[in-house]
C-alpha atoms as a PDB file:
ATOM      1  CA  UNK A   1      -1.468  14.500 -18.214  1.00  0.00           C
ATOM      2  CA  UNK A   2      -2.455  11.886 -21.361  1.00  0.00           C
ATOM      3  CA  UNK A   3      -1.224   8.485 -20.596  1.00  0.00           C
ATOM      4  CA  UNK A   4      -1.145   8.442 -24.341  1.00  0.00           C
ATOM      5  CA  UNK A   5       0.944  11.610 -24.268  1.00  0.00           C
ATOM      6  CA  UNK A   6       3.086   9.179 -22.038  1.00  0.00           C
ATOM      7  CA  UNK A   7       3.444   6.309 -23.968  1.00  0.00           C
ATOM      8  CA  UNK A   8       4.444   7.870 -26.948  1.00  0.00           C
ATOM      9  CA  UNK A   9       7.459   9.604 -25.741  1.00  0.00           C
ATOM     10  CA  UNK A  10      10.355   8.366 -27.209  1.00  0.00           C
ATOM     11  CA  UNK A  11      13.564   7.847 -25.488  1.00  0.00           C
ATOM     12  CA  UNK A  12      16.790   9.413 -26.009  1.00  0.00           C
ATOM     13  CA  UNK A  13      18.579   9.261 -29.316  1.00  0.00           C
ATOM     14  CA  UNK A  14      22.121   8.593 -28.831  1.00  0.00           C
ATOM     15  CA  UNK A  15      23.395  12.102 -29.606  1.00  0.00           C
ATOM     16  CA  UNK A  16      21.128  12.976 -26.930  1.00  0.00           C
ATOM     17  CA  UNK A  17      22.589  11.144 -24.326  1.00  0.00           C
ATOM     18  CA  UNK A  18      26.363  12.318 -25.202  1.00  0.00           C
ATOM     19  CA  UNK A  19      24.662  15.683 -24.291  1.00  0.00           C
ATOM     20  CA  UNK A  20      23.578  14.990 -21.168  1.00  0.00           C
ATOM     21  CA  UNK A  21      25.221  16.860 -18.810  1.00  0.00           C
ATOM     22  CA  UNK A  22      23.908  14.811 -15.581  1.00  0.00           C
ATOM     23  CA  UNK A  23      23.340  10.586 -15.140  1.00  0.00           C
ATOM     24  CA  UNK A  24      20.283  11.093 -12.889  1.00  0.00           C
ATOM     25  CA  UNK A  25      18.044  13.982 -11.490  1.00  0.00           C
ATOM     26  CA  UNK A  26      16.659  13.050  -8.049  1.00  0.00           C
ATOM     27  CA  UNK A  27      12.868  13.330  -7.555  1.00  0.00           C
ATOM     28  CA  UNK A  28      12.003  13.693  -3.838  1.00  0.00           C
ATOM     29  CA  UNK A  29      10.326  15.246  -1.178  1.00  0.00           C
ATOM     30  CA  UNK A  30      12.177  17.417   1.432  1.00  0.00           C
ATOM     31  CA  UNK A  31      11.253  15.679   4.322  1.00  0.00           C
ATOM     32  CA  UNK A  32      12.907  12.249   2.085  1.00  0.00           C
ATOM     33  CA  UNK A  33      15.758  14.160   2.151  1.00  0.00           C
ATOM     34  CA  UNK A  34      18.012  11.105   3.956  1.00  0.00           C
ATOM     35  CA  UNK A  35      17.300   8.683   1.646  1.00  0.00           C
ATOM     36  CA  UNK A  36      18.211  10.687  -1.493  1.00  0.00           C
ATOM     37  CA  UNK A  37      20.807  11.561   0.268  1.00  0.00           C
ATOM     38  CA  UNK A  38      22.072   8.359   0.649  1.00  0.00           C
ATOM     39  CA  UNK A  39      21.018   7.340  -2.804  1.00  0.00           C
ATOM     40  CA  UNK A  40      23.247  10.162  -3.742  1.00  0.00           C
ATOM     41  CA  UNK A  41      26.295   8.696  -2.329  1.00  0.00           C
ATOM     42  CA  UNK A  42      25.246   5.231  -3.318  1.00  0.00           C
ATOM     43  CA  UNK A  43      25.292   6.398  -6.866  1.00  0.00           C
ATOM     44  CA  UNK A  44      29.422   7.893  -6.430  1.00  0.00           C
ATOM     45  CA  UNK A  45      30.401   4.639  -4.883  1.00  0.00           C
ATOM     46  CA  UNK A  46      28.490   2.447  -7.506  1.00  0.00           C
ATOM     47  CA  UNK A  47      30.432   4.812 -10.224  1.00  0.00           C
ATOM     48  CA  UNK A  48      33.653   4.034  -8.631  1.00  0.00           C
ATOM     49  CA  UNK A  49      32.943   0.098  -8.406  1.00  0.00           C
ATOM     50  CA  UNK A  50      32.334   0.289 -12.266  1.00  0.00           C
ATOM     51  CA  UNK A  51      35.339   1.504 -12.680  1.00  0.00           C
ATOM     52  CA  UNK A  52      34.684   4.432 -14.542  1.00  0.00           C
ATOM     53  CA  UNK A  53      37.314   7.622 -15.074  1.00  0.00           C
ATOM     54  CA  UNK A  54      34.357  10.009 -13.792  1.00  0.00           C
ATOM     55  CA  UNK A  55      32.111   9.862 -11.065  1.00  0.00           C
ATOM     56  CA  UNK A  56      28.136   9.463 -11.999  1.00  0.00           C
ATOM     57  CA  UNK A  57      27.023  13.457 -11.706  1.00  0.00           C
ATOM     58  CA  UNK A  58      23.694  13.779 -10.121  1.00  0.00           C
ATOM     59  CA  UNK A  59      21.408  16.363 -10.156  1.00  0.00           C
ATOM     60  CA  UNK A  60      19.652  17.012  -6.554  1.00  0.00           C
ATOM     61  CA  UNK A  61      17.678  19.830  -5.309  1.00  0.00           C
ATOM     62  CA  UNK A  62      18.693  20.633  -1.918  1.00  0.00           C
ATOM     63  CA  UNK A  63      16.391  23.951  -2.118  1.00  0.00           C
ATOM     64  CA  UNK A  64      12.706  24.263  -1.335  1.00  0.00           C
ATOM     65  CA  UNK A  65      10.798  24.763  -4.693  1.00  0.00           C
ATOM     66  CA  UNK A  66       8.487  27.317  -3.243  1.00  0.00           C
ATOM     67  CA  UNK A  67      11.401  29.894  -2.098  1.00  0.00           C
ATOM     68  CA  UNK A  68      12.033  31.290  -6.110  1.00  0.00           C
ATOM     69  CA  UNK A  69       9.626  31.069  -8.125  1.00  0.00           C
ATOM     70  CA  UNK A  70      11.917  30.832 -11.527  1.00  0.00           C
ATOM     71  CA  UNK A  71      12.884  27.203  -9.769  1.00  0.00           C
ATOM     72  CA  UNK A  72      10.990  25.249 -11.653  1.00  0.00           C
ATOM     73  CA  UNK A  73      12.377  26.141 -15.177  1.00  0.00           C
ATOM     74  CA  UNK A  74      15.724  25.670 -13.647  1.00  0.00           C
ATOM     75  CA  UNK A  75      14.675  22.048 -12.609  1.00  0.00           C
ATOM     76  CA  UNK A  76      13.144  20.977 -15.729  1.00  0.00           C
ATOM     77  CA  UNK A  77      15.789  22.607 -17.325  1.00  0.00           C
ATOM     78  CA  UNK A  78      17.927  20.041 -15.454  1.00  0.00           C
ATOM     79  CA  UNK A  79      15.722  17.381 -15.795  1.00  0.00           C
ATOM     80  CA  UNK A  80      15.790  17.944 -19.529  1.00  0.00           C
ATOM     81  CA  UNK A  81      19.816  17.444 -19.436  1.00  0.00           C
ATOM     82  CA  UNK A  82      19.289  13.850 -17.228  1.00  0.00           C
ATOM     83  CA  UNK A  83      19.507  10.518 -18.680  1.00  0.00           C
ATOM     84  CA  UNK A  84      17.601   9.063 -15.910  1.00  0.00           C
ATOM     85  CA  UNK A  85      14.688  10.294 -13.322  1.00  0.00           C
ATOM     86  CA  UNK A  86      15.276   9.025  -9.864  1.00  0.00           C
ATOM     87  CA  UNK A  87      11.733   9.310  -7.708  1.00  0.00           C
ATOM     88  CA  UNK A  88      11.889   8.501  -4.132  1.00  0.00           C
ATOM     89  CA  UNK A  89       7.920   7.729  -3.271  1.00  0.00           C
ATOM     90  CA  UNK A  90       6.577   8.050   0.379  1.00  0.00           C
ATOM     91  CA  UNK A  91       3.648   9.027   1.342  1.00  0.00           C
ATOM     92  CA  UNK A  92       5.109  12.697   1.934  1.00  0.00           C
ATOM     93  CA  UNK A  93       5.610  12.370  -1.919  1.00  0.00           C
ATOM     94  CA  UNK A  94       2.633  11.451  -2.932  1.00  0.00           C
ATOM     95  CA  UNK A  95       1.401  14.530  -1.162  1.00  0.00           C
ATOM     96  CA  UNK A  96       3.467  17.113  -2.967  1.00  0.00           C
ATOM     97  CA  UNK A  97       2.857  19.011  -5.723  1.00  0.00           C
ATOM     98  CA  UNK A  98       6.167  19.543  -6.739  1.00  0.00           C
ATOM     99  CA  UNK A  99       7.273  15.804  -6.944  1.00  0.00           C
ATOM    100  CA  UNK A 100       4.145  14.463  -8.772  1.00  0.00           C
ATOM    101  CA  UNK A 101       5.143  17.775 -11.134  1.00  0.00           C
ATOM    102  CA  UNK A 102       8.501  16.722 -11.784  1.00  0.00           C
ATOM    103  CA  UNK A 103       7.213  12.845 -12.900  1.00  0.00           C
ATOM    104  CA  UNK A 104       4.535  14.363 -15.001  1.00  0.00           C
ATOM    105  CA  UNK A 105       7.022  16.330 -17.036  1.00  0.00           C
ATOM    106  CA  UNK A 106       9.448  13.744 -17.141  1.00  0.00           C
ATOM    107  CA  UNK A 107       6.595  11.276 -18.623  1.00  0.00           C
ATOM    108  CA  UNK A 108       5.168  14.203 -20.953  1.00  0.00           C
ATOM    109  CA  UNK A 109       8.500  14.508 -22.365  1.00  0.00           C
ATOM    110  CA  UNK A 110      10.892  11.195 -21.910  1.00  0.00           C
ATOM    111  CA  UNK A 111       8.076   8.342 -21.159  1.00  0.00           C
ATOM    112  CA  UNK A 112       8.719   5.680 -18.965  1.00  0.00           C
ATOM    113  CA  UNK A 113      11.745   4.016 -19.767  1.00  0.00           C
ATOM    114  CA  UNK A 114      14.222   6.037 -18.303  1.00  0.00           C
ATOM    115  CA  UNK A 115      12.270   6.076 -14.532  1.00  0.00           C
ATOM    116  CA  UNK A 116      13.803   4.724 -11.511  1.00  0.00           C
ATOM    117  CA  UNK A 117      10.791   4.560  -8.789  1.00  0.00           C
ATOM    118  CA  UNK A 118      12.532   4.011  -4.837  1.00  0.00           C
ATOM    119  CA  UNK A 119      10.225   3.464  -2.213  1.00  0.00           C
ATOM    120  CA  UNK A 120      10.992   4.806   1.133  1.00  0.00           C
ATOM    121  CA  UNK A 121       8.142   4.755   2.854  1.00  0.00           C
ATOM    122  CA  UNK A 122       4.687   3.528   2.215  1.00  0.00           C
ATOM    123  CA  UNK A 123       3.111   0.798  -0.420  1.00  0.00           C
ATOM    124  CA  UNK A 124       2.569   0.491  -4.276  1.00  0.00           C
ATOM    125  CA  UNK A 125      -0.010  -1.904  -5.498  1.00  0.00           C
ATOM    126  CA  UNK A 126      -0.480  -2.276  -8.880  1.00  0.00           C
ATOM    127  CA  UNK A 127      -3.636  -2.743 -11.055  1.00  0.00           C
ATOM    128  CA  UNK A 128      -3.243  -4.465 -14.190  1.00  0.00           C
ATOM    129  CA  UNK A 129      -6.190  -4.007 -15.447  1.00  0.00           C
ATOM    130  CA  UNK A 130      -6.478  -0.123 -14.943  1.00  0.00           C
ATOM    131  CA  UNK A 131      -2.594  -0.322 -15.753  1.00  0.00           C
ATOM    132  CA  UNK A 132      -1.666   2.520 -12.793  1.00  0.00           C
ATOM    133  CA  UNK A 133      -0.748   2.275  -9.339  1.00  0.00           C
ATOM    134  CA  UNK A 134      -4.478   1.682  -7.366  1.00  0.00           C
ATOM    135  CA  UNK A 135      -5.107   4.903  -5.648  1.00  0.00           C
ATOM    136  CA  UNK A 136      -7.224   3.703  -3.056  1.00  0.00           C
ATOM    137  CA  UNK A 137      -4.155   0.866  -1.651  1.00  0.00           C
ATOM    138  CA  UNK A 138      -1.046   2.550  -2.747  1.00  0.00           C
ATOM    139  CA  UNK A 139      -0.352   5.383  -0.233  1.00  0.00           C
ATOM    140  CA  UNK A 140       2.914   6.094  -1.988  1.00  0.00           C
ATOM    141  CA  UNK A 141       2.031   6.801  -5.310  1.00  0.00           C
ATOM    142  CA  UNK A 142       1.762  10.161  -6.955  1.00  0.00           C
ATOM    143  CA  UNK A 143      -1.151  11.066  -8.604  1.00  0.00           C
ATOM    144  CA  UNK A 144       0.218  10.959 -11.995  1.00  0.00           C
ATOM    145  CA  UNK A 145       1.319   7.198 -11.368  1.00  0.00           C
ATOM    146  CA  UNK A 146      -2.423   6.405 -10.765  1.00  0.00           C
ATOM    147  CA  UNK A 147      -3.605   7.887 -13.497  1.00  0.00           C
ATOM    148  CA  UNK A 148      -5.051   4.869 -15.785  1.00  0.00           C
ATOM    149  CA  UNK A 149      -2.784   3.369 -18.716  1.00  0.00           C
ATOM    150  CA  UNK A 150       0.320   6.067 -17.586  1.00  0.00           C
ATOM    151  CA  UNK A 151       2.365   2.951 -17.665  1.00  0.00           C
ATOM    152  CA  UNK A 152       2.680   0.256 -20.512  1.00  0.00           C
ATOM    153  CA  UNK A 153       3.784  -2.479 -17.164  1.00  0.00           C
ATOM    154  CA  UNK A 154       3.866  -2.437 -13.520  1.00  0.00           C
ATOM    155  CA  UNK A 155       7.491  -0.588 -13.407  1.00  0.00           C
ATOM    156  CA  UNK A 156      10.696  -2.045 -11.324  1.00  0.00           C
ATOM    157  CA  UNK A 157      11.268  -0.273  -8.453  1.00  0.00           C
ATOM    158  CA  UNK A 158      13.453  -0.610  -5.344  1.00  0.00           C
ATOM    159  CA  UNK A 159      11.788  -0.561  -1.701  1.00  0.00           C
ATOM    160  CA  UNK A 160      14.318  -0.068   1.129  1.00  0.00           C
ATOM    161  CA  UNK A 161      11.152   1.090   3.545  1.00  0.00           C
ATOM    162  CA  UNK A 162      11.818  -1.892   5.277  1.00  0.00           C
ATOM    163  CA  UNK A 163      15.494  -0.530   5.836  1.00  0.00           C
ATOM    164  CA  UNK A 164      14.298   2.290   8.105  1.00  0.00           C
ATOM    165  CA  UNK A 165      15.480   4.025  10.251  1.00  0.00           C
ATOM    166  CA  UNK A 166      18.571   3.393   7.709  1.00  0.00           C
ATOM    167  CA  UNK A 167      21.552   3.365   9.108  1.00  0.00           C
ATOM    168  CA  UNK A 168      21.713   5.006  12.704  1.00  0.00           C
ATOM    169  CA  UNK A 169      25.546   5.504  12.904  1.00  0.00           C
ATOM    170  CA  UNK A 170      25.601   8.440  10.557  1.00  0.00           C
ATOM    171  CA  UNK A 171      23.101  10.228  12.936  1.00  0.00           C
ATOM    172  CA  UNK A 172      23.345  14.230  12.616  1.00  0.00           C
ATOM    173  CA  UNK A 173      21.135  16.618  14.263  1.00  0.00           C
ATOM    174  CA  UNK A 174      18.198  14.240  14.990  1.00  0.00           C
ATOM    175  CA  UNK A 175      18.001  12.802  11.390  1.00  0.00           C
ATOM    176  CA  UNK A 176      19.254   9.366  10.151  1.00  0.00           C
ATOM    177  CA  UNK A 177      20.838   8.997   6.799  1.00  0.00           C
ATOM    178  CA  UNK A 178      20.650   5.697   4.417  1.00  0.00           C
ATOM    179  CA  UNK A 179      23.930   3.654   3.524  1.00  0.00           C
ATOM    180  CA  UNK A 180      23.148   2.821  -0.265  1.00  0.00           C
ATOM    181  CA  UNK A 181      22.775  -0.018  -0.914  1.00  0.00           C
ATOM    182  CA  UNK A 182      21.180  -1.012   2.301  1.00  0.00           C
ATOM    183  CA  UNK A 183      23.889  -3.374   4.367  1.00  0.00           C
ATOM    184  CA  UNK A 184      22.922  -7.000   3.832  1.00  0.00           C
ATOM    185  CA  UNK A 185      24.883  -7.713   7.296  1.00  0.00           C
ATOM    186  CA  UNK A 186      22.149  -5.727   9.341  1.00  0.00           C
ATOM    187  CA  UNK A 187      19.110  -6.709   6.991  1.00  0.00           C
ATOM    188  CA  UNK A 188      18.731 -10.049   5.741  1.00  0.00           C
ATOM    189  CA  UNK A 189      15.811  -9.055   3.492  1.00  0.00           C
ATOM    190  CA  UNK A 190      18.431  -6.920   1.030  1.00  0.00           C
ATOM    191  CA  UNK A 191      19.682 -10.835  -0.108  1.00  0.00           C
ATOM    192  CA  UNK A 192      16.735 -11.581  -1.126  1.00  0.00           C
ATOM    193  CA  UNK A 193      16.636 -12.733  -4.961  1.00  0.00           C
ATOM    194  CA  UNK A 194      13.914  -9.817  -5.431  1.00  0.00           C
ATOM    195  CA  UNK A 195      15.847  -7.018  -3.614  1.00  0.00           C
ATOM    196  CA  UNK A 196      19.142  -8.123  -5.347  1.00  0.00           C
ATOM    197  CA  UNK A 197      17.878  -8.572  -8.636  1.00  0.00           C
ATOM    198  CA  UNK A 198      15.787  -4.811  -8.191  1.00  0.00           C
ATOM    199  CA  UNK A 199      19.000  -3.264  -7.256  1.00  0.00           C
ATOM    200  CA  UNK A 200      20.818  -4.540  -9.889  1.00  0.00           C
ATOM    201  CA  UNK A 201      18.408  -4.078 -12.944  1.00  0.00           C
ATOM    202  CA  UNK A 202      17.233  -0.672 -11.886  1.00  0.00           C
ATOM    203  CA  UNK A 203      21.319   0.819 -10.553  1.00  0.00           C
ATOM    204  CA  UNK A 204      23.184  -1.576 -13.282  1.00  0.00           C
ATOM    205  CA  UNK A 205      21.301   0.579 -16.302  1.00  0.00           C
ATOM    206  CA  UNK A 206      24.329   3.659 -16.011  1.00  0.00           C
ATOM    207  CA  UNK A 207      26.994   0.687 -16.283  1.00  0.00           C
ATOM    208  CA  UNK A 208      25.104  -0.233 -19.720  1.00  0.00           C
ATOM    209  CA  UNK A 209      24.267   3.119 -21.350  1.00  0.00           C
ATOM    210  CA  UNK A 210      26.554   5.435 -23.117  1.00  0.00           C
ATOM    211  CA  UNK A 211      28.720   7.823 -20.481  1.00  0.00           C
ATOM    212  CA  UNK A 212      27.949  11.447 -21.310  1.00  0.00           C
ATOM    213  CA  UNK A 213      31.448  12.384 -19.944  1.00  0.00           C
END
């Protein structure tokens, strides 16, 4: 994909967003599938908090892409209908196809300003001068993230890797799910001034924009 292709993307008029039909679609990779979970629910409670009449509707694929292959115009369909893109980034992630797909269309076609990057797993490092993610010492970033000038700045993002194995009381079958946001109580790190202020800038944009309900 361009960077320039990118870059030039405008964002969302505001008849667009009244047509949205979800806040966020969430970005992940199966094997992530406990943190977006728990993003998920993070997301409903944060709605709630904000005291708004409807609960924030987001879109998550709970399906594996390869199983029906008319998928992927169903999830760019809903992607298309999102005010925000959600990407969790691990290095599982930055291994799939699909994920780095879903960015790359959501760049082509809505830019930058509207993407949310978690990190679950793994390390960004960013290069200012190439303007990307450095390939060769960020094992969580897609491919299209390292691509040179996809980005006009090194973009917020939220890392709650640190936060693993999340929280171990909601257990099921082997897997551990996240409690969103992480529990400043059990990790002191989530009060830090860069954590809080990530958490607030990146989850605090659906209390500023326009509801779509």
């Amino acid at each position: 994909m361009s960077s320039d292709t990118a870059l030039a993307a405008e964002p969302p008029t505001p008849a667009q967003v009244a047509s949205f039909t979800y806040d966020a679609f969430l970005s992940y990779n199966h094997q992530d599938e406990a943190v977006a979970a728990g993003i998920h629910k993070g997301l409903h409670r944060i709605g709630r908090r904000m005291g708004r009449l409807n609960a924030l509707r987001v879109f998550r694929d709970t399906t594996e892409m390869a199983a029906n292959t008319d998928l992927w115009g169903k999830v760019t369909d809903a992607m298309d209908r999102s005010r925000y893109l959600i990407v969790v980034l691990s290095p599982r992630a930055a291994a799939s196809e699909w994920v780095n797909k879903e960015v790359a269309h959501w760049l082509k076609g809505r830019g930058p300003e509207q993407l949310l990057i978690v990190v679950a797993e793994g390390h960004l490092d960013w290069d200012e001068a190439t303007g990307r993610f450095d390939p060769d010492r960020s094992d969580a970033a897609l491919p299209v993230l390292t691509e040179p000038k996809v980005l006009p700045t090194e973009p917020l993002y939220v890392d709650v890797s640190g936060d693993a194995p999340w929280d171990a009381r909601h257990r099921r079958s082997g897997t551990r799910s996240l409690t969103w946001p992480p529990p400043s109580t059990e990790n002191p790190s989530t009060n830090s001034p860069a954590m809080m202020s990530a958490s607030s800038a990146a989850f605090g944009a659906f209390a500023a924009a326009p509801s779509a309900h």
